[in-house]
PDB file of N, CA and C in Angstrom:
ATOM      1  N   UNK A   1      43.161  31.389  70.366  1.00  0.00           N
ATOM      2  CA  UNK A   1      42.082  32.350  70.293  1.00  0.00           C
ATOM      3  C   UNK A   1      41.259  32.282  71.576  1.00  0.00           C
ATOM      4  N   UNK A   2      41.048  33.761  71.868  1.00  0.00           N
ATOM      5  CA  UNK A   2      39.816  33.544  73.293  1.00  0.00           C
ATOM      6  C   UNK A   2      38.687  34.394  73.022  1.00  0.00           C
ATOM      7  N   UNK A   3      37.561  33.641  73.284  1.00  0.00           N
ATOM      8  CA  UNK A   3      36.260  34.071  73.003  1.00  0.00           C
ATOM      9  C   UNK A   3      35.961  34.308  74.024  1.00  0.00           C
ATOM     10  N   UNK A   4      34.934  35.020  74.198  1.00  0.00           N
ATOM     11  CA  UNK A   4      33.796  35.794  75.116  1.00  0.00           C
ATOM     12  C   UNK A   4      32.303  35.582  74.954  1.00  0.00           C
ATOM     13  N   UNK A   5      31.945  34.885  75.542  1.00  0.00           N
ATOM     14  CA  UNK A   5      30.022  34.530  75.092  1.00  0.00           C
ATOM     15  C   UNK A   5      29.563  35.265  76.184  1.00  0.00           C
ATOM     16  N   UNK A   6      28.845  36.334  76.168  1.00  0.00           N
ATOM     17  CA  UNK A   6      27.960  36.773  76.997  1.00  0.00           C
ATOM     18  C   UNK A   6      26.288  36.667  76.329  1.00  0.00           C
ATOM     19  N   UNK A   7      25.803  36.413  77.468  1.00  0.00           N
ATOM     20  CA  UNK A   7      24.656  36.025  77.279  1.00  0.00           C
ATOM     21  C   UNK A   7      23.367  36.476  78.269  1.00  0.00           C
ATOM     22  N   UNK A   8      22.761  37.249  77.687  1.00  0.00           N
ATOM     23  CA  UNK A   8      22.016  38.698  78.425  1.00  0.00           C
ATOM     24  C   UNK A   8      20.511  38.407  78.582  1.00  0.00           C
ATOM     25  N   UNK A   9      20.331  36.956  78.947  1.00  0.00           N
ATOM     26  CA  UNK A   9      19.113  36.348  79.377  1.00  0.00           C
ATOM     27  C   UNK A   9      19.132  36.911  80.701  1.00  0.00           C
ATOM     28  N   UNK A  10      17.320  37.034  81.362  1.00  0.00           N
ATOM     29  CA  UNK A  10      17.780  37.068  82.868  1.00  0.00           C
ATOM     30  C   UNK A  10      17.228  35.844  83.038  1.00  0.00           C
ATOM     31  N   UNK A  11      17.081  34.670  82.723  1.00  0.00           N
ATOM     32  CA  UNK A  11      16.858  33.451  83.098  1.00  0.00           C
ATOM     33  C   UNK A  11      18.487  32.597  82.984  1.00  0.00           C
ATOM     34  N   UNK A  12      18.894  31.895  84.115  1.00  0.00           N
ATOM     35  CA  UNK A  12      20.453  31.454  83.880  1.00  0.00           C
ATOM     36  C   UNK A  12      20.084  30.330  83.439  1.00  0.00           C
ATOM     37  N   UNK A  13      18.624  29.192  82.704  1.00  0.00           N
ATOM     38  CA  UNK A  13      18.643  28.089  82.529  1.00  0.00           C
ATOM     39  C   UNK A  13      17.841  28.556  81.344  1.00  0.00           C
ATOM     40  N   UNK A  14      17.369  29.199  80.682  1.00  0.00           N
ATOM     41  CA  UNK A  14      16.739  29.770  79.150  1.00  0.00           C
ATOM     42  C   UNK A  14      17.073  29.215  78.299  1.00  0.00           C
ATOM     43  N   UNK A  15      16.281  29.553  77.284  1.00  0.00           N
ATOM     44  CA  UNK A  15      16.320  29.106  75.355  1.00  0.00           C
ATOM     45  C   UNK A  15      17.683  29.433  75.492  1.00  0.00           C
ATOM     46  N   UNK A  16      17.804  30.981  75.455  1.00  0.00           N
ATOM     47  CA  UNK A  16      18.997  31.967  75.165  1.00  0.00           C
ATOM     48  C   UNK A  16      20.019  31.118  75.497  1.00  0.00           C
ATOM     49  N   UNK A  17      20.311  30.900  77.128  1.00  0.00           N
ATOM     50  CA  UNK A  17      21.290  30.634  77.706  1.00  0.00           C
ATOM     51  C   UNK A  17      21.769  29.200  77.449  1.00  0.00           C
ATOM     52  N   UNK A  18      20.810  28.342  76.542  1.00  0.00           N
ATOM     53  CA  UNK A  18      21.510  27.052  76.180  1.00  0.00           C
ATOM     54  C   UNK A  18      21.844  27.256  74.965  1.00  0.00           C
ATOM     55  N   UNK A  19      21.265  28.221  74.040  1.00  0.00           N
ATOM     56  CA  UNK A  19      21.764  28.302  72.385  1.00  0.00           C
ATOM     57  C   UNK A  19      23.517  28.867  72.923  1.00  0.00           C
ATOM     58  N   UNK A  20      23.417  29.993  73.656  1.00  0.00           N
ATOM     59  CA  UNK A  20      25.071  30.275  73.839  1.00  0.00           C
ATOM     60  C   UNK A  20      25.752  29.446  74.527  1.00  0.00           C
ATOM     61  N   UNK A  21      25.465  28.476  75.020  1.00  0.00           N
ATOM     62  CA  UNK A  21      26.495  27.396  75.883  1.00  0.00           C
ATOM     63  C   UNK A  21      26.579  26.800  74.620  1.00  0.00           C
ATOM     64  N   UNK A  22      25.844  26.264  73.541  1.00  0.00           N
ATOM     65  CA  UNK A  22      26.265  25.568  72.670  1.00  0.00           C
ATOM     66  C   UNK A  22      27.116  25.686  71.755  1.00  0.00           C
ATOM     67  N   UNK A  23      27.089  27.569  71.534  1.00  0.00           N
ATOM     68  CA  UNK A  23      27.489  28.033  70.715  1.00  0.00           C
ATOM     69  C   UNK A  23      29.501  27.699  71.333  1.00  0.00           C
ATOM     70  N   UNK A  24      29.235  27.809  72.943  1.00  0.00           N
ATOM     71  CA  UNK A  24      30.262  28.162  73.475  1.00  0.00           C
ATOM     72  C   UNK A  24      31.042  26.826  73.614  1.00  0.00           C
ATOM     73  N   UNK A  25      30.260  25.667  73.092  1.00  0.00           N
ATOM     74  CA  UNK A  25      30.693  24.074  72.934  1.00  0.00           C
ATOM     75  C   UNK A  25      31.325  23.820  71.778  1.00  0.00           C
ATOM     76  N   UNK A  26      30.653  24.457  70.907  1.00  0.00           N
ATOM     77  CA  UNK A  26      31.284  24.198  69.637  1.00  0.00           C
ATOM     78  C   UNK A  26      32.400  24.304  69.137  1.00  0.00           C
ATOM     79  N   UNK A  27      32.926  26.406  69.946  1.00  0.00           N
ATOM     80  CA  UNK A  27      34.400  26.783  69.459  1.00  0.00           C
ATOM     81  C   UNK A  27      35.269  26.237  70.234  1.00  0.00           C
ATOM     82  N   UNK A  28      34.659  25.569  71.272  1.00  0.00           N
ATOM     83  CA  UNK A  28      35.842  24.486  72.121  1.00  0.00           C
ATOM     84  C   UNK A  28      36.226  23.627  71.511  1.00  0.00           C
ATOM     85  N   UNK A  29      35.167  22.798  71.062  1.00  0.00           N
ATOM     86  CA  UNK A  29      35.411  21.730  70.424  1.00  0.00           C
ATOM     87  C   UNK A  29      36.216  22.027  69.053  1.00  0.00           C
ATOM     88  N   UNK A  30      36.403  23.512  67.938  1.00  0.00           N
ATOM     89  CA  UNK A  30      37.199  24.173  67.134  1.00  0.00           C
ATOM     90  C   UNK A  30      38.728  24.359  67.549  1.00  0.00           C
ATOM     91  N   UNK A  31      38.907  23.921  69.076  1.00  0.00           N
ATOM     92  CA  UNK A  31      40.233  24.301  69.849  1.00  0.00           C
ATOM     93  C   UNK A  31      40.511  25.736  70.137  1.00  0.00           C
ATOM     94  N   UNK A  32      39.236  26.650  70.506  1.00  0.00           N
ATOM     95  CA  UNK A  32      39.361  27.800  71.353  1.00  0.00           C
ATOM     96  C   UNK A  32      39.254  28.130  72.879  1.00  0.00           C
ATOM     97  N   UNK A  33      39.495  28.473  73.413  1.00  0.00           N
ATOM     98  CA  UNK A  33      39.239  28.762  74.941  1.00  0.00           C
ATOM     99  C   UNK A  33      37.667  29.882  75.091  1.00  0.00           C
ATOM    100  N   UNK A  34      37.088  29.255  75.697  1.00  0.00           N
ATOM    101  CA  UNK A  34      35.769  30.708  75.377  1.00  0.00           C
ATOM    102  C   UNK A  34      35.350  30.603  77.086  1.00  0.00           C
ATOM    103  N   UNK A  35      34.808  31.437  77.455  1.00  0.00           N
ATOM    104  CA  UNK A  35      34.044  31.677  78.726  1.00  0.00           C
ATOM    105  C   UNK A  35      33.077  32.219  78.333  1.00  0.00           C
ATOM    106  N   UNK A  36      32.022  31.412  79.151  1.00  0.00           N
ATOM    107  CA  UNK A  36      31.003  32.063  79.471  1.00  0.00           C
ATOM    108  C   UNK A  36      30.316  32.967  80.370  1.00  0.00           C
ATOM    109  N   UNK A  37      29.811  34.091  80.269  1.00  0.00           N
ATOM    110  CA  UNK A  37      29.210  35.263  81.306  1.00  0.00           C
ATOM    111  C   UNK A  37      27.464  35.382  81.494  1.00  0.00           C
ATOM    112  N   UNK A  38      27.057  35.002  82.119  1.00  0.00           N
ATOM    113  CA  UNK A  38      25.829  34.964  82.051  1.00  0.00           C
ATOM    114  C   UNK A  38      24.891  36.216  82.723  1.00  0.00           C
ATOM    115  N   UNK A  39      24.578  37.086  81.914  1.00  0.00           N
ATOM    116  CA  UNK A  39      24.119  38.702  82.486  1.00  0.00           C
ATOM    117  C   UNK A  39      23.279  38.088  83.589  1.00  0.00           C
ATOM    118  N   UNK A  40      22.513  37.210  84.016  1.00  0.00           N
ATOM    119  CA  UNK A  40      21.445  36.902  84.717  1.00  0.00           C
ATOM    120  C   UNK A  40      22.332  36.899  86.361  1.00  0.00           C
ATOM    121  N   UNK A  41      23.686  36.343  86.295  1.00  0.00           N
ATOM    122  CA  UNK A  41      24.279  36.231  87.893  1.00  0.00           C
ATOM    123  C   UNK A  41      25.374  37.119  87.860  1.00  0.00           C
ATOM    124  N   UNK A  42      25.278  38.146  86.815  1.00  0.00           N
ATOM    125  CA  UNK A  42      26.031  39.429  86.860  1.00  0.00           C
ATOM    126  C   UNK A  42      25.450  40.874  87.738  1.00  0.00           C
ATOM    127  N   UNK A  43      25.658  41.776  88.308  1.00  0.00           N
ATOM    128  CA  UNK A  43      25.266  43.083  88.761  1.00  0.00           C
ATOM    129  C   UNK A  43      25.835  44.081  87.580  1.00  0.00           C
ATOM    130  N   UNK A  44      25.363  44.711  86.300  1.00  0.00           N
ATOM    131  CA  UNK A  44      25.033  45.186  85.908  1.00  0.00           C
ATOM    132  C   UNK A  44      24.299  46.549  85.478  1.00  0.00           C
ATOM    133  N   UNK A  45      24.830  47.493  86.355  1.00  0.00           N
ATOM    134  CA  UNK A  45      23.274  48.470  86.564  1.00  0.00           C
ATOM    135  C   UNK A  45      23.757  49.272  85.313  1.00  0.00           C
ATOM    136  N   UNK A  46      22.400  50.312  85.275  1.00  0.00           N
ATOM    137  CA  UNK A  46      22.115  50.861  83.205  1.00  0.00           C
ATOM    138  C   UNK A  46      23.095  52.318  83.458  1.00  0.00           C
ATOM    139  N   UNK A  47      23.442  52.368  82.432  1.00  0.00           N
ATOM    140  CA  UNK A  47      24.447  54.005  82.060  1.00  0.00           C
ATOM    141  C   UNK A  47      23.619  54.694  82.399  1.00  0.00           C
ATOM    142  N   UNK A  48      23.659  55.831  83.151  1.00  0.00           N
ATOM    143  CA  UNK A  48      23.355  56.991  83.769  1.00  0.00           C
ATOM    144  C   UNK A  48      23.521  58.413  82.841  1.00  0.00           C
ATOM    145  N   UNK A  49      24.462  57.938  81.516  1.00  0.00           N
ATOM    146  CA  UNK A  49      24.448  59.183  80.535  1.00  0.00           C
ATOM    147  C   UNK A  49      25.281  60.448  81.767  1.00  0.00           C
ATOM    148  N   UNK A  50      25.979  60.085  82.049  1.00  0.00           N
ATOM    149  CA  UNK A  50      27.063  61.218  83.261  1.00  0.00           C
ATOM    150  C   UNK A  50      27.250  62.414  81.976  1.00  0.00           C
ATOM    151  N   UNK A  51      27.361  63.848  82.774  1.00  0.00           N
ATOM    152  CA  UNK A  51      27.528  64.763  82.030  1.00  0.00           C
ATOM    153  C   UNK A  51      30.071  64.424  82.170  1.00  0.00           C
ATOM    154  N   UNK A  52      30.052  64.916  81.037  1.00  0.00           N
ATOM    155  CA  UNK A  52      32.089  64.365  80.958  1.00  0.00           C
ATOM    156  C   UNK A  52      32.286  63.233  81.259  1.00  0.00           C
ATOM    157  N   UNK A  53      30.968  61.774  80.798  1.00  0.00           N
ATOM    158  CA  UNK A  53      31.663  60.476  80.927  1.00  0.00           C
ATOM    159  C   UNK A  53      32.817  60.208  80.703  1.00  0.00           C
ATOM    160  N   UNK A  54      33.252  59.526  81.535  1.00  0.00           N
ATOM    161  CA  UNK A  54      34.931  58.965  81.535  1.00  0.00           C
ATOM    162  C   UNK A  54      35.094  58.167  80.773  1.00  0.00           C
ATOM    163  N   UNK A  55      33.795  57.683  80.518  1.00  0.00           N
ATOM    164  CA  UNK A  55      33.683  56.330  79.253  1.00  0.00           C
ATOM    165  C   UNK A  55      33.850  56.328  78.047  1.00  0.00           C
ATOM    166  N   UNK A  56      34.232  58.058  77.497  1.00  0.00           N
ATOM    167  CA  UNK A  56      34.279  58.310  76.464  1.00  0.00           C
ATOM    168  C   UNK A  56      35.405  58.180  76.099  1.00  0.00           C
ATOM    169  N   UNK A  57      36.743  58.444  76.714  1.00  0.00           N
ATOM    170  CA  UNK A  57      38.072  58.493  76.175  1.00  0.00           C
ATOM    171  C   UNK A  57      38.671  57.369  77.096  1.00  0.00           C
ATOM    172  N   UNK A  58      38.310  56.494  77.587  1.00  0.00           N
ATOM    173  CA  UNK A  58      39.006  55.563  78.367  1.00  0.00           C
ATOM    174  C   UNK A  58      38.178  54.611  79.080  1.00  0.00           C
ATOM    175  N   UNK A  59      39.410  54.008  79.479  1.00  0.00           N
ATOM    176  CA  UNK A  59      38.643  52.268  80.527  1.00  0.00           C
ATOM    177  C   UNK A  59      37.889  53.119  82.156  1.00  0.00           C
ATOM    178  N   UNK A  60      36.557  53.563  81.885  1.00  0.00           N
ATOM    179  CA  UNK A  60      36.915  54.238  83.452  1.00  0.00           C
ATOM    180  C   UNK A  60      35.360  54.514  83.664  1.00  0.00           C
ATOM    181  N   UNK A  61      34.349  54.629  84.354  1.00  0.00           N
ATOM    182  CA  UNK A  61      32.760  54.932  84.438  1.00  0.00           C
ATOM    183  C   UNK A  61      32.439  55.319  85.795  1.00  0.00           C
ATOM    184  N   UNK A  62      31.297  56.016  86.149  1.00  0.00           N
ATOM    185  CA  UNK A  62      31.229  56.733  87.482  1.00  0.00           C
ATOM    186  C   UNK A  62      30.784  55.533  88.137  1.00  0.00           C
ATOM    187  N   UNK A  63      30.052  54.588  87.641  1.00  0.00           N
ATOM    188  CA  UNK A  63      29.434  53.260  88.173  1.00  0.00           C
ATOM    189  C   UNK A  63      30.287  52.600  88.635  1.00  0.00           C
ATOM    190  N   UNK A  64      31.018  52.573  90.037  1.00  0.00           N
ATOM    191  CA  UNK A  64      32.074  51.777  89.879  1.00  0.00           C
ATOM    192  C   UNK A  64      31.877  50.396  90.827  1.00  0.00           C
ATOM    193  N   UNK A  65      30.187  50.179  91.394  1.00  0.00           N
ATOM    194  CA  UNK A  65      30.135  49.038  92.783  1.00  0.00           C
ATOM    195  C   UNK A  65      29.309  48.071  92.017  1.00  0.00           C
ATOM    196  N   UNK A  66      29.817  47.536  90.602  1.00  0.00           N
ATOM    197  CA  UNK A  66      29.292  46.678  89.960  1.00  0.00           C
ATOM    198  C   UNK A  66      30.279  45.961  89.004  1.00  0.00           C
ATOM    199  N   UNK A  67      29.436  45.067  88.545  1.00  0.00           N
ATOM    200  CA  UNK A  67      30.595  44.426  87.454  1.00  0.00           C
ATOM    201  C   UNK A  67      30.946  44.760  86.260  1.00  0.00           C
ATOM    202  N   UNK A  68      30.435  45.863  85.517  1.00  0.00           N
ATOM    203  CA  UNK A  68      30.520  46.704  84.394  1.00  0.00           C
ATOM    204  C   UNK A  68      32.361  46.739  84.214  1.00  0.00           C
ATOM    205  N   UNK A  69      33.022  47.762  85.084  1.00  0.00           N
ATOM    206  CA  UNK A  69      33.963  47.483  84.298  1.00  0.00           C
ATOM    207  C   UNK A  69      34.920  46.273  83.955  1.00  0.00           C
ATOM    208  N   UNK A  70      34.558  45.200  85.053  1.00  0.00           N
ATOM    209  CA  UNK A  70      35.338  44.033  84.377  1.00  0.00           C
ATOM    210  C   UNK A  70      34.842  43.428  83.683  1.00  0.00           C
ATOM    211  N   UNK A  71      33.617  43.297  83.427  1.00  0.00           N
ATOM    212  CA  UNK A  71      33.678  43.029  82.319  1.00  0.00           C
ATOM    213  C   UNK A  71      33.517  43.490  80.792  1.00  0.00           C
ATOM    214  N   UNK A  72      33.342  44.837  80.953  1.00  0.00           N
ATOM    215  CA  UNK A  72      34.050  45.858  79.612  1.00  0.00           C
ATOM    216  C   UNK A  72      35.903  45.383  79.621  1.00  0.00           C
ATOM    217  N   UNK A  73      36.398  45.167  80.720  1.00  0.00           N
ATOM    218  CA  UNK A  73      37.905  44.490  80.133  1.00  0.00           C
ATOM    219  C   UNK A  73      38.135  43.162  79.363  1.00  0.00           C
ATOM    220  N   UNK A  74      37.505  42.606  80.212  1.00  0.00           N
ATOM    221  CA  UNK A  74      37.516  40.844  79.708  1.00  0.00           C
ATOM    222  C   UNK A  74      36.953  40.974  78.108  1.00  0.00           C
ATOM    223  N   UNK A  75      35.928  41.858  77.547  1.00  0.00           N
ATOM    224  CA  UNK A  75      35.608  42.117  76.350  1.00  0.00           C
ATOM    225  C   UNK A  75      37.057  42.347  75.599  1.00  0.00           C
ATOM    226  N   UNK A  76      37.464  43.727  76.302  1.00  0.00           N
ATOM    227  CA  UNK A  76      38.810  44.083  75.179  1.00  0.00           C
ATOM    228  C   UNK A  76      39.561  43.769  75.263  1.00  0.00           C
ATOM    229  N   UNK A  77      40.067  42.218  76.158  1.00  0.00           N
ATOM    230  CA  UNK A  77      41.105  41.556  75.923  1.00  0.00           C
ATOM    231  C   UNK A  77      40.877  40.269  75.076  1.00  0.00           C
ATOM    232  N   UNK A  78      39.249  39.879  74.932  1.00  0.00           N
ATOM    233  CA  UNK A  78      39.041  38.431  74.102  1.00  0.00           C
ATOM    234  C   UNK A  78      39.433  38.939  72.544  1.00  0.00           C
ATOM    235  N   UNK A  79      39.431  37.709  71.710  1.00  0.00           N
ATOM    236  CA  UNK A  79      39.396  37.713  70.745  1.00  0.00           C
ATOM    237  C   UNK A  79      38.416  37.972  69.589  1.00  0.00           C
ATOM    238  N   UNK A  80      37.561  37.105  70.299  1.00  0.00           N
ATOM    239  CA  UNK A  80      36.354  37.248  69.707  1.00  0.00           C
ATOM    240  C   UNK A  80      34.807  37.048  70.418  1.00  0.00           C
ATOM    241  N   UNK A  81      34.006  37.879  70.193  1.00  0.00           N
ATOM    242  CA  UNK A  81      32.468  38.112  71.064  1.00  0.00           C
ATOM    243  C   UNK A  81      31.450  37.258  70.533  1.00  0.00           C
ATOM    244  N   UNK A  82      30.546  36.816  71.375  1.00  0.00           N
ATOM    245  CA  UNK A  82      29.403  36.337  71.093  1.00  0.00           C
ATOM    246  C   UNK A  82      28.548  36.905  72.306  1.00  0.00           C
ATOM    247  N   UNK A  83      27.497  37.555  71.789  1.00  0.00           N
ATOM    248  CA  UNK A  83      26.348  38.166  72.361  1.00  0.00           C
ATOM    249  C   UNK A  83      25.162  37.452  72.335  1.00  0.00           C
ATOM    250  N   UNK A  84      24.986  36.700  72.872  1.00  0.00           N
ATOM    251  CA  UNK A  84      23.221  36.530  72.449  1.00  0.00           C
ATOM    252  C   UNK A  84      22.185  37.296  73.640  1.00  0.00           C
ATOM    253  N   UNK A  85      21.040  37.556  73.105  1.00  0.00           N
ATOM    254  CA  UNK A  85      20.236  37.815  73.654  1.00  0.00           C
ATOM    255  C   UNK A  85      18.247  37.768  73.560  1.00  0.00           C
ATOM    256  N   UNK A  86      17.662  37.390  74.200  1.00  0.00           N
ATOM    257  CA  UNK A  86      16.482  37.316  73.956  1.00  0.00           C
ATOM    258  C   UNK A  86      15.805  38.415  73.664  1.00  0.00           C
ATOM    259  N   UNK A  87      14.691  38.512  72.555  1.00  0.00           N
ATOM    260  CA  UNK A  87      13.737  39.506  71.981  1.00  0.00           C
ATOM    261  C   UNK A  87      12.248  39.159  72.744  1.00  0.00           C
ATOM    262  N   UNK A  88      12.011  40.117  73.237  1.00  0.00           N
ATOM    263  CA  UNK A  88      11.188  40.549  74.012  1.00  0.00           C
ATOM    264  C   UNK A  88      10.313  41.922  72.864  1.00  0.00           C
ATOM    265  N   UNK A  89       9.314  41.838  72.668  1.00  0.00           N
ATOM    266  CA  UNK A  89       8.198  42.993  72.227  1.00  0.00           C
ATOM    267  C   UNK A  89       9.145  43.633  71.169  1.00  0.00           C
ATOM    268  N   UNK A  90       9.804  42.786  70.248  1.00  0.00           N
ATOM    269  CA  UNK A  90      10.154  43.288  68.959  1.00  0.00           C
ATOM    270  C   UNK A  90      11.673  44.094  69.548  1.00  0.00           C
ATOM    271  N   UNK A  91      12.007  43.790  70.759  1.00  0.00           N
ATOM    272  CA  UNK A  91      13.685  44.449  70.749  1.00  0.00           C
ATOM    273  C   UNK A  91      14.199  43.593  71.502  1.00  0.00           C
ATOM    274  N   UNK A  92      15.500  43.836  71.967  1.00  0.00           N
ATOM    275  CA  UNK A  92      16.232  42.896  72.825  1.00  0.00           C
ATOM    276  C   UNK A  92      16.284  43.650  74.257  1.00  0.00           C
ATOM    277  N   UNK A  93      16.039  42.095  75.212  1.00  0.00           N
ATOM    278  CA  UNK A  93      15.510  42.330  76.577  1.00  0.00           C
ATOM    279  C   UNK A  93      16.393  43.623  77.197  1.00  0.00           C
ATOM    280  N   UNK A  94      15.513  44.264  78.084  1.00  0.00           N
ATOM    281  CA  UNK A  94      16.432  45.136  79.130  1.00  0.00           C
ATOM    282  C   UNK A  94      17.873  45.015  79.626  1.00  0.00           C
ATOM    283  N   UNK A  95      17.981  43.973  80.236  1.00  0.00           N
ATOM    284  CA  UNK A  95      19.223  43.317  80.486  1.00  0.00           C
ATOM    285  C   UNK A  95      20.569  43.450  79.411  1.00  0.00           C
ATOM    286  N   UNK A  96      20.057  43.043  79.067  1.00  0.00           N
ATOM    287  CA  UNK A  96      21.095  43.089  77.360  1.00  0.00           C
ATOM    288  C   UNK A  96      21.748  44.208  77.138  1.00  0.00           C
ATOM    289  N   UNK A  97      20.184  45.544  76.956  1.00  0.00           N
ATOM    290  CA  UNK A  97      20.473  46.512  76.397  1.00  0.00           C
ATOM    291  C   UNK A  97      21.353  47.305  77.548  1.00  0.00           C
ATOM    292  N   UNK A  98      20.825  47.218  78.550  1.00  0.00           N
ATOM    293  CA  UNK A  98      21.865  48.171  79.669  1.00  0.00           C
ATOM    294  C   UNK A  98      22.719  47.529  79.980  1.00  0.00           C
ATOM    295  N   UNK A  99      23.557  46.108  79.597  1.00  0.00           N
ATOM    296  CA  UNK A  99      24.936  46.018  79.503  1.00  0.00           C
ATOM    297  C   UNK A  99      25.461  46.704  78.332  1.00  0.00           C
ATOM    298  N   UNK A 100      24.216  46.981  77.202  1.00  0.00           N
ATOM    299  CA  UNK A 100      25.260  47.051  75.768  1.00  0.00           C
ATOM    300  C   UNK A 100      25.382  48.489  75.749  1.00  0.00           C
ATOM    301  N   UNK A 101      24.600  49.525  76.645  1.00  0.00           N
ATOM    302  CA  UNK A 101      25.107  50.978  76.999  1.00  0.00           C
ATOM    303  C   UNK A 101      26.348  51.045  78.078  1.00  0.00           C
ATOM    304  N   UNK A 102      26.573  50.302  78.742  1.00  0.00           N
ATOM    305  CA  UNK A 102      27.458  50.376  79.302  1.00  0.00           C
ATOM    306  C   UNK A 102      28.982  49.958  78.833  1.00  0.00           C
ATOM    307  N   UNK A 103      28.685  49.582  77.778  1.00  0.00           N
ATOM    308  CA  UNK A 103      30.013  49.171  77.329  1.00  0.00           C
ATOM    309  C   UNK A 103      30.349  50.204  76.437  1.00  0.00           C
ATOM    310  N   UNK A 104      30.413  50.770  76.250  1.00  0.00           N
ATOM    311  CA  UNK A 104      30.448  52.392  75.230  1.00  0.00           C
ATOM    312  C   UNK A 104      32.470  52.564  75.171  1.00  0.00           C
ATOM    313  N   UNK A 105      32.750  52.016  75.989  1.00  0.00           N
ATOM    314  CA  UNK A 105      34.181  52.013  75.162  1.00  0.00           C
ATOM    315  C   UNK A 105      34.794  50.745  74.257  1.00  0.00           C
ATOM    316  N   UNK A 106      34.134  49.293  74.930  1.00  0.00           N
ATOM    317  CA  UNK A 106      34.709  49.177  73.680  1.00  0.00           C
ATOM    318  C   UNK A 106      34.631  49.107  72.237  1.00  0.00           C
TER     319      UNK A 106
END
């Protein structure tokens, strides 16, 4: 099994970012392979809402001088996801949310 922990702190040493390393200790220690992605030393920029997104029927986005689509792949090839993210003013931080619009295919 291969997991995926992304973790959509923009602090790379955070609450957030040690609850998902732990999380990401544990299924090791279960005998999974997991990586960790840390949104904070990722480039990321927010969906633009394109009029005929490409994102709708396929692996493909007008954004293309960032890390969005690899890692929308590395998503749809793991097994299984772990998201965490910090709540900020009753929602989850910026960061987070404009990776989690950008992932609209998978």
């Amino acid at each position: 099994m291969n997991i995926l922990a992304i973790c959509g702190s923009p602090h790379s040493d955070g609450l957030t970012t040690h609850l998902t390393k732990e999380a990401a200790d544990g299924a090791k220690e279960a005998g999974t392979d997991v990586e960790v992605i840390l949104l904070a030393s990722r480039d990321v920029k927010p969906c633009i809402a394109c009029d005929n997104a490409p994102c709708w029927g396929n692996m493909d986005c007008t954004i293309s001088d960032d890390d969005g689509l690899e890692l929308r792949r590395k998503m749809n090839a793991c097994d299984a996801l772990i998201i965490s993210a910090p709540v900020y003013f009753l929602a989850i931080n910026g960061k987070a949310k404009d990776f989690m619009d950008r992932m609209r295919y998978y």
